[in-house]
N, C-alpha and C. Protein backbone atom coordinates (compact mmCIF):
# COMPACT_ATOMS: atom_id res chain seq x y z
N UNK A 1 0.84 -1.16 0.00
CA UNK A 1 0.00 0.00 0.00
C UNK A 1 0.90 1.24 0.00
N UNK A 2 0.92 2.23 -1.15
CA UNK A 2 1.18 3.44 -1.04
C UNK A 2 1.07 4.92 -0.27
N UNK A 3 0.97 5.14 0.31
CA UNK A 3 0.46 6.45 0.77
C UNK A 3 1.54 7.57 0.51
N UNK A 4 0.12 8.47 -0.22
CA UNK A 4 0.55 9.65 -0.84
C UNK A 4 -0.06 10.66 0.18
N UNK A 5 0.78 11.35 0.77
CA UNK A 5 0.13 12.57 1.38
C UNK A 5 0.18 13.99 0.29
N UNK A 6 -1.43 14.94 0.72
CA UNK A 6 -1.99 16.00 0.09
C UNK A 6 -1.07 16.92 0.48
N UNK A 7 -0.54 17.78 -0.17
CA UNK A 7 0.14 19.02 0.17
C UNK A 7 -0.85 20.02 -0.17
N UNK A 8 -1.19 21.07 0.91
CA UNK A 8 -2.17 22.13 0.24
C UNK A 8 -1.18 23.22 -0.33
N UNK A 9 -1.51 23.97 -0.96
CA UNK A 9 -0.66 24.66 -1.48
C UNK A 9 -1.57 26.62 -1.19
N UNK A 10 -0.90 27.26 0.09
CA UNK A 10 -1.57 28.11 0.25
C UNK A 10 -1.01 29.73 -0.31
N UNK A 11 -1.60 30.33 -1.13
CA UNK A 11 -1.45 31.38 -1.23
C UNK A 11 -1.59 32.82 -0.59
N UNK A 12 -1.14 33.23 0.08
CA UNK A 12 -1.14 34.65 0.76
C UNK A 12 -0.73 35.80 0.24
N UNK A 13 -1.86 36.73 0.58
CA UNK A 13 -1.68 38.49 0.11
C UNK A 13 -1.15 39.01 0.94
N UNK A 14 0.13 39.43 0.53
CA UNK A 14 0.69 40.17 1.40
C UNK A 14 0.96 42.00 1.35
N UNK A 15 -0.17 42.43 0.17
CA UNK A 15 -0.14 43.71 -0.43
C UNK A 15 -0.78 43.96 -1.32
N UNK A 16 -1.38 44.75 -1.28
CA UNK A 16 -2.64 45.44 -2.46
C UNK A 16 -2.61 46.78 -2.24
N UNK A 17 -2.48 47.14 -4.06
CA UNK A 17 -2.72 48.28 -3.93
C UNK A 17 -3.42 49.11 -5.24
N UNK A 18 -4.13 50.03 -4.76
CA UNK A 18 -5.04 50.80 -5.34
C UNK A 18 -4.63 52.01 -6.33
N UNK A 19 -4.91 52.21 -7.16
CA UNK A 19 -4.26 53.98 -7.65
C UNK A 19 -5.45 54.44 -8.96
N UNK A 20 -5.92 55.72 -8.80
CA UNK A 20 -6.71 56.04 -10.03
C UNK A 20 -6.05 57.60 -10.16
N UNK A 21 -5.99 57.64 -11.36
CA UNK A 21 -5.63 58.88 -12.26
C UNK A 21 -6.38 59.76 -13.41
N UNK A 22 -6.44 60.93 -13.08
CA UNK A 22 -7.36 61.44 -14.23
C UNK A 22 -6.52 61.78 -15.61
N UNK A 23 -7.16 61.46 -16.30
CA UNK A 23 -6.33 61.28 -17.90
C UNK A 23 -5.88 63.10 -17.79
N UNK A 24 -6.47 63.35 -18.48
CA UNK A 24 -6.40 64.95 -18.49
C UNK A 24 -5.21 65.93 -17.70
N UNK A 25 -4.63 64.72 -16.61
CA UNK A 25 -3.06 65.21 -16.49
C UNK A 25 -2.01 64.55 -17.11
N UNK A 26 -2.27 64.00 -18.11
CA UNK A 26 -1.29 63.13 -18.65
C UNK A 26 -1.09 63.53 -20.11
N UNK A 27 -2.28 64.42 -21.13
CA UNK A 27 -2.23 65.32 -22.03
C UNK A 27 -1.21 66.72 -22.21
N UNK A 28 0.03 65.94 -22.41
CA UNK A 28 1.25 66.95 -21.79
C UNK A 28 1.48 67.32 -23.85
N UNK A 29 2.52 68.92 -23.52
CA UNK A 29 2.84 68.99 -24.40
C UNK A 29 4.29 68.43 -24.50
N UNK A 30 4.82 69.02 -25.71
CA UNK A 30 6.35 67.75 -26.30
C UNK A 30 6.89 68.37 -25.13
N UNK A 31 7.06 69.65 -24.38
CA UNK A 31 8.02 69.83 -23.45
C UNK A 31 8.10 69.00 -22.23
N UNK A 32 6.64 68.93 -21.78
CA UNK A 32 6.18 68.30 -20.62
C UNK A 32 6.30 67.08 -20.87
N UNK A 33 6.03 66.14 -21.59
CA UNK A 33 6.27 65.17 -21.91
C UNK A 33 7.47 64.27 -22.10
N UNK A 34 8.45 65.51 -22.50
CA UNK A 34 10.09 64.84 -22.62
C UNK A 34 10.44 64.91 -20.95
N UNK A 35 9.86 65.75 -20.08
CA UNK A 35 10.17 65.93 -18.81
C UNK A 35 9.93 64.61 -17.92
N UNK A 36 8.25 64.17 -18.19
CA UNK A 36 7.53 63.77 -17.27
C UNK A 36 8.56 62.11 -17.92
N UNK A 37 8.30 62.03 -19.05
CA UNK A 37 8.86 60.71 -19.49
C UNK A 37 10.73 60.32 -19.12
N UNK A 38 11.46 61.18 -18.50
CA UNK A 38 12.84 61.30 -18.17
C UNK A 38 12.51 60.83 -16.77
N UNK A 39 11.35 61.49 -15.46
CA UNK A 39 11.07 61.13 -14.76
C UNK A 39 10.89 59.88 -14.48
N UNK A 40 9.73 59.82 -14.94
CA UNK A 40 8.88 58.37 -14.82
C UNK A 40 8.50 57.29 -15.26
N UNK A 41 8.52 57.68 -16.90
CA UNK A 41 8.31 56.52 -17.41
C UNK A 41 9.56 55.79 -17.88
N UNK A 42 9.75 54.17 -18.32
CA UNK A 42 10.84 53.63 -18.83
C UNK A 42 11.01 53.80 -20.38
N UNK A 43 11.61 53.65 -20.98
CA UNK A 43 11.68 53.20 -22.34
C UNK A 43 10.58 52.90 -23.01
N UNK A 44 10.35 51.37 -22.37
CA UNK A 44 9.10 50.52 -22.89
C UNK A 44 8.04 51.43 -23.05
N UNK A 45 7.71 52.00 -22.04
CA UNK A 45 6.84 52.40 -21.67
C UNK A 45 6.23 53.69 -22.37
N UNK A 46 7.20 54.26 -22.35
CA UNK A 46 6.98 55.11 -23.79
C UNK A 46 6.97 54.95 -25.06
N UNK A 47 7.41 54.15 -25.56
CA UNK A 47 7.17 53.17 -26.65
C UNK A 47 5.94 52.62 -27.11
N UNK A 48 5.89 51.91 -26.06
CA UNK A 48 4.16 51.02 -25.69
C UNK A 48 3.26 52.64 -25.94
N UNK A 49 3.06 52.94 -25.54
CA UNK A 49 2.08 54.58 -25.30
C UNK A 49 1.98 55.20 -26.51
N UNK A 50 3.56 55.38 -27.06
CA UNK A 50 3.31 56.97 -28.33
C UNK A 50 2.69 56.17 -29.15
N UNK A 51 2.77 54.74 -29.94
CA UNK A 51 1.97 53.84 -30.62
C UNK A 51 0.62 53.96 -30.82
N UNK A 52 0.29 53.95 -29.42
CA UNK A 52 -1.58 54.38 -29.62
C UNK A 52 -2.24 55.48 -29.67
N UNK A 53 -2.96 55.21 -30.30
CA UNK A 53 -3.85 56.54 -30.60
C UNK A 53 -4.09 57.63 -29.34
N UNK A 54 -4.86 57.43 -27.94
CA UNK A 54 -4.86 57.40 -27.58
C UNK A 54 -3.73 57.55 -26.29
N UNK A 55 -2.35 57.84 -26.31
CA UNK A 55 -1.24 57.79 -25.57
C UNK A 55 -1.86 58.39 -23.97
N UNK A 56 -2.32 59.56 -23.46
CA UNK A 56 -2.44 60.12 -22.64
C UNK A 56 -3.26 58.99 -21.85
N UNK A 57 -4.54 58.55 -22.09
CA UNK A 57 -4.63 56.84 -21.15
C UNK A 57 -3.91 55.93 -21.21
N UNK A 58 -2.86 55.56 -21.68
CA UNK A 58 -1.64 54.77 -21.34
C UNK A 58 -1.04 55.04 -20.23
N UNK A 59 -0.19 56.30 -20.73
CA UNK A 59 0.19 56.69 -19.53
C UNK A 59 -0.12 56.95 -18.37
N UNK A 60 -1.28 57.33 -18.22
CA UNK A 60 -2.25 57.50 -16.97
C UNK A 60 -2.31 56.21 -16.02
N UNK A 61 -2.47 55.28 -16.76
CA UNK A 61 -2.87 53.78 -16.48
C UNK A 61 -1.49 53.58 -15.97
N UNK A 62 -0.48 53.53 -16.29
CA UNK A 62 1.11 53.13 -16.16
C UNK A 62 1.29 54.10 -14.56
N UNK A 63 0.92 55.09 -15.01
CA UNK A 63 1.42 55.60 -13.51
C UNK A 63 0.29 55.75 -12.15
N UNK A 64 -1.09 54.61 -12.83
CA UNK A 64 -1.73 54.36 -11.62
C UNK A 64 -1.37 53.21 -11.09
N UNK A 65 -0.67 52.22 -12.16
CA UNK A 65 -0.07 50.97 -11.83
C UNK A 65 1.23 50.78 -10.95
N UNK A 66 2.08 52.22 -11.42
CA UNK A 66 3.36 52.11 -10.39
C UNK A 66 2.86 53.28 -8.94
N UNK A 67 1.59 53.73 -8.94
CA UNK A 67 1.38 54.06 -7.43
C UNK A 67 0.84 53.03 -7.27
N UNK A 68 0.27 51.81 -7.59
CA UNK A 68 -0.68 50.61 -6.52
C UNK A 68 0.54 49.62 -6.41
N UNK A 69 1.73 49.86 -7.19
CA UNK A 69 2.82 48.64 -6.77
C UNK A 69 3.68 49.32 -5.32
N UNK A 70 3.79 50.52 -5.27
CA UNK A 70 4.25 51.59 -4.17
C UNK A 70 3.33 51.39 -3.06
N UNK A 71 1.91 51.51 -3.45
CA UNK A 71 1.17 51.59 -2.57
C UNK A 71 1.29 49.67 -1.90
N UNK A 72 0.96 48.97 -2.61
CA UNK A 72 1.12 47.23 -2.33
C UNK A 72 2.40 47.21 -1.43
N UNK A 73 3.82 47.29 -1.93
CA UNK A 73 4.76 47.26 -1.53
C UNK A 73 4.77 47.90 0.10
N UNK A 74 4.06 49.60 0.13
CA UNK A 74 4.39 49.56 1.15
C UNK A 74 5.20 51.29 1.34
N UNK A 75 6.06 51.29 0.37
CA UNK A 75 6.59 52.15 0.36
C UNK A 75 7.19 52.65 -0.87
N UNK A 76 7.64 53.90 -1.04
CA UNK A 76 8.31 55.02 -2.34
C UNK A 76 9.14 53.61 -2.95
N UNK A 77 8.93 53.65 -4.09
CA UNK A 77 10.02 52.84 -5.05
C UNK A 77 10.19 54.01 -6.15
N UNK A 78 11.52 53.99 -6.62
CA UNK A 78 11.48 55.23 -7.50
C UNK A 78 10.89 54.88 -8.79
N UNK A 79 10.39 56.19 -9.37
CA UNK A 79 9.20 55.51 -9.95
C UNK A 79 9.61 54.96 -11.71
N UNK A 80 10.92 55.09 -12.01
CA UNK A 80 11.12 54.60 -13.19
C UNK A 80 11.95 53.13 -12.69
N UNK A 81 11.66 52.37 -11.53
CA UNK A 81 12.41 51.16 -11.19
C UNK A 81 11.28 50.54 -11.09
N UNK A 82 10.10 51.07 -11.38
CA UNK A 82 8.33 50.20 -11.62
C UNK A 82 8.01 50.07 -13.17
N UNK A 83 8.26 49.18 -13.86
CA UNK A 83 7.43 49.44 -15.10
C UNK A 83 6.72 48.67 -15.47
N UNK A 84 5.93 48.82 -16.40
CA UNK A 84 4.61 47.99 -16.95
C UNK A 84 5.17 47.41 -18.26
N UNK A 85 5.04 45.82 -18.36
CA UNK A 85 5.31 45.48 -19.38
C UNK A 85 3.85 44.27 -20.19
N UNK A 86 4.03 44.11 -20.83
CA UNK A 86 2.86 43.34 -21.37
C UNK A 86 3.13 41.93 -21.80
N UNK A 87 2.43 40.86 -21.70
CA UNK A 87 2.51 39.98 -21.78
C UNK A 87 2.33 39.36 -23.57
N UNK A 88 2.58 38.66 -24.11
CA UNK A 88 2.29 38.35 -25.54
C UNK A 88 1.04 38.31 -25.80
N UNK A 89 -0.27 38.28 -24.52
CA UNK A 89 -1.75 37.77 -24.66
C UNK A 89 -2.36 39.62 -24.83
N UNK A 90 -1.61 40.24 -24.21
CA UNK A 90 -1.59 41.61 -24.09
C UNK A 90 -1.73 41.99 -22.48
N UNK A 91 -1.52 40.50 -21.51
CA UNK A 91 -2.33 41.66 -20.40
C UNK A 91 -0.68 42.07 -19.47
N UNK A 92 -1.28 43.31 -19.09
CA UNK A 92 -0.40 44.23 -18.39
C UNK A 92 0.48 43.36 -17.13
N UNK A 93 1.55 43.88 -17.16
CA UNK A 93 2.34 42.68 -16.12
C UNK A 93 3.76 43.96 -15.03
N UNK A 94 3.77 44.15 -13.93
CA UNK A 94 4.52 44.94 -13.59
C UNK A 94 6.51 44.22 -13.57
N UNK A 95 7.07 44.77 -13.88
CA UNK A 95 8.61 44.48 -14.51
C UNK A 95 9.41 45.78 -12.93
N UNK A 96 9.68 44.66 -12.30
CA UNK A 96 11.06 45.51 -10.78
C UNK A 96 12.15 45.55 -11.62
N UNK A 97 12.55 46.95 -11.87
CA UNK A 97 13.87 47.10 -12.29
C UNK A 97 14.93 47.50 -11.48
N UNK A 98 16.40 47.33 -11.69
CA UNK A 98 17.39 47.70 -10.64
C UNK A 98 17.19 46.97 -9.78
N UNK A 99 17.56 47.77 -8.20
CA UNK A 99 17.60 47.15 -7.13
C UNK A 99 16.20 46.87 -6.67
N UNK A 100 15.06 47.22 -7.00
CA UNK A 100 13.08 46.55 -6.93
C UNK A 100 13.12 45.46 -7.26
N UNK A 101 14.63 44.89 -8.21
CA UNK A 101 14.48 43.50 -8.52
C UNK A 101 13.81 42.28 -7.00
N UNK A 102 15.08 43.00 -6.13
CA UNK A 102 14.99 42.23 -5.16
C UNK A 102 13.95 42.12 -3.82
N UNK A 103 13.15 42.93 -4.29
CA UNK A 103 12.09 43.24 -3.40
C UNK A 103 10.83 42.15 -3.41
N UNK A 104 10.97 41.55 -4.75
CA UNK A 104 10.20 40.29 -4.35
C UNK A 104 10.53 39.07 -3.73
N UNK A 105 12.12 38.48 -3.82
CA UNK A 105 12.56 37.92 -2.85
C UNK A 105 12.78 38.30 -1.61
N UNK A 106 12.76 39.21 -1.03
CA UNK A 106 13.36 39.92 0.16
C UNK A 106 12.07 39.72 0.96
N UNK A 107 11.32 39.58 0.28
CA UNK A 107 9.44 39.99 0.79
C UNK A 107 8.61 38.57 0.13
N UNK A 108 9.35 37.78 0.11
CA UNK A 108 8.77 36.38 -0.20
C UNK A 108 7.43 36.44 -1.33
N UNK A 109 7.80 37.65 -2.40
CA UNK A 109 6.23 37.48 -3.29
C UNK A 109 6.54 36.57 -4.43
N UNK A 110 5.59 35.75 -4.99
CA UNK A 110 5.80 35.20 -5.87
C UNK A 110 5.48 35.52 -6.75
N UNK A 111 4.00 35.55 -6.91
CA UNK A 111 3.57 36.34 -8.04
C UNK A 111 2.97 38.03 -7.64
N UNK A 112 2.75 38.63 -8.40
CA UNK A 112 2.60 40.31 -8.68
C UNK A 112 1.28 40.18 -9.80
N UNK A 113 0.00 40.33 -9.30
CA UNK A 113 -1.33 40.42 -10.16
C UNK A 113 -1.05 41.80 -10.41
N UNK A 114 -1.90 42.13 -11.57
CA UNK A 114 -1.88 44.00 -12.27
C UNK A 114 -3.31 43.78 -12.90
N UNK A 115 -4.00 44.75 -12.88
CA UNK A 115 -4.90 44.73 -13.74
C UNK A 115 -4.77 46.40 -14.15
N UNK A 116 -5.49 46.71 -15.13
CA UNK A 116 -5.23 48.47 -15.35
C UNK A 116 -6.84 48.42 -16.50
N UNK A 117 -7.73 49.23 -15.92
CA UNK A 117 -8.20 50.35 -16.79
C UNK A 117 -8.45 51.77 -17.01
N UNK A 118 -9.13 51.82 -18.73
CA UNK A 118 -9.10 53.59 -18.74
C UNK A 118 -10.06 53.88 -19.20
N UNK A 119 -10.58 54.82 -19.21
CA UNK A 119 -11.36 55.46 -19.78
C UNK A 119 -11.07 56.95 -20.52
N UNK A 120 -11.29 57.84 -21.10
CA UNK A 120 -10.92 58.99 -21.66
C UNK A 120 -10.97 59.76 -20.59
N UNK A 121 -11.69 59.70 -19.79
CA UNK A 121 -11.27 60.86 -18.34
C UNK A 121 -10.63 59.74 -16.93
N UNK A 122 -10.23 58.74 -17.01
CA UNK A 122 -10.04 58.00 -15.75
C UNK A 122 -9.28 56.58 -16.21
N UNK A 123 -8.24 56.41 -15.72
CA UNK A 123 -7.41 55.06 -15.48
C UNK A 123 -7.20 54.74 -14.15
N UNK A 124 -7.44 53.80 -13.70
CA UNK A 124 -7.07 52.89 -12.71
C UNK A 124 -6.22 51.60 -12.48
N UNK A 125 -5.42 51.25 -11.77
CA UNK A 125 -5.13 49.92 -11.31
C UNK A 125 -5.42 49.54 -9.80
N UNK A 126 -5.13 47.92 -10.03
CA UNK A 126 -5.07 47.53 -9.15
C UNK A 126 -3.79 46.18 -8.79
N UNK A 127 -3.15 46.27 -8.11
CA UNK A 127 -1.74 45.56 -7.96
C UNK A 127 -1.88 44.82 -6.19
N UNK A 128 -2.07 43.01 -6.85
CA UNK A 128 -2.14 42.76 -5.42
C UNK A 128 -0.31 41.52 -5.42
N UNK A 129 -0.31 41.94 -4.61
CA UNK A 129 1.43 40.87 -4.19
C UNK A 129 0.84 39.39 -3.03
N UNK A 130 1.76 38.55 -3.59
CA UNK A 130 1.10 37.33 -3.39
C UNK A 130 2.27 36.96 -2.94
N UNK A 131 2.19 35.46 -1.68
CA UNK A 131 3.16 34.95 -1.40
C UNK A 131 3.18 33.57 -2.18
């Protein structure tokens, strides 16, 4: 006789976080824009954005996603060491750059959920950290 014992396999939240943004601050001109994007956004990320029609809810969405990973986390991460990258299916996926690398081992998360929407006046996320 064999006996196989059940391993449960439990998942824990150890952080969620919230962020909504009104589009209408994200309608920058080329000046503001070369500024805000030196700041905050990555590469990708600007990339991903000038593409769509639409850019100013991208970005909106991107920087409600790196306040709910700040906010999840806990604390200030600088905000171009948060970025949003996308998955091949398209859905939004948050990318720790630099030293944020290590903030998911350090803090036992395994996975990092993202969800992001927009609307023409409103983007939101939501970013929950999992053990």
């Amino acid at each position: 006789m064999t006996c196989v014992a059940a391993v449960e396999v439990v998942a824990v939240i150890v952080g969620i976080g919230l962020d909504v943004a009104n589009v209408v601050r994200y309608r920058f001109d080329e000046r503001e824009l070369a500024w805000f994007a030196r700041k905050v956004y990555t590469e990708s990320e600007m990339a991903y954005a000038m593409r769509k029609r639409n850019w100013p809810e991208r970005l909106a969405g991107f920087f409600a996603a790196k306040e709910a990973t700040r906010k999840a986390f806990g604390h200030a991460i600088p905000w171009r060491s948060v970025g949003v990258g996308h998955e091949r299916s398209g859905k939004p996926v948050i990318e720790l750059l630099g030293w944020a690398e290590r903030l998911t081992r350090d803090r036992g998360v395994r996975t990092i959920h993202l969800t992001i929407t927009h609307s023409a006046e409103v983007a939101a996320a939501v970013v929950i950290l999992e053990t």
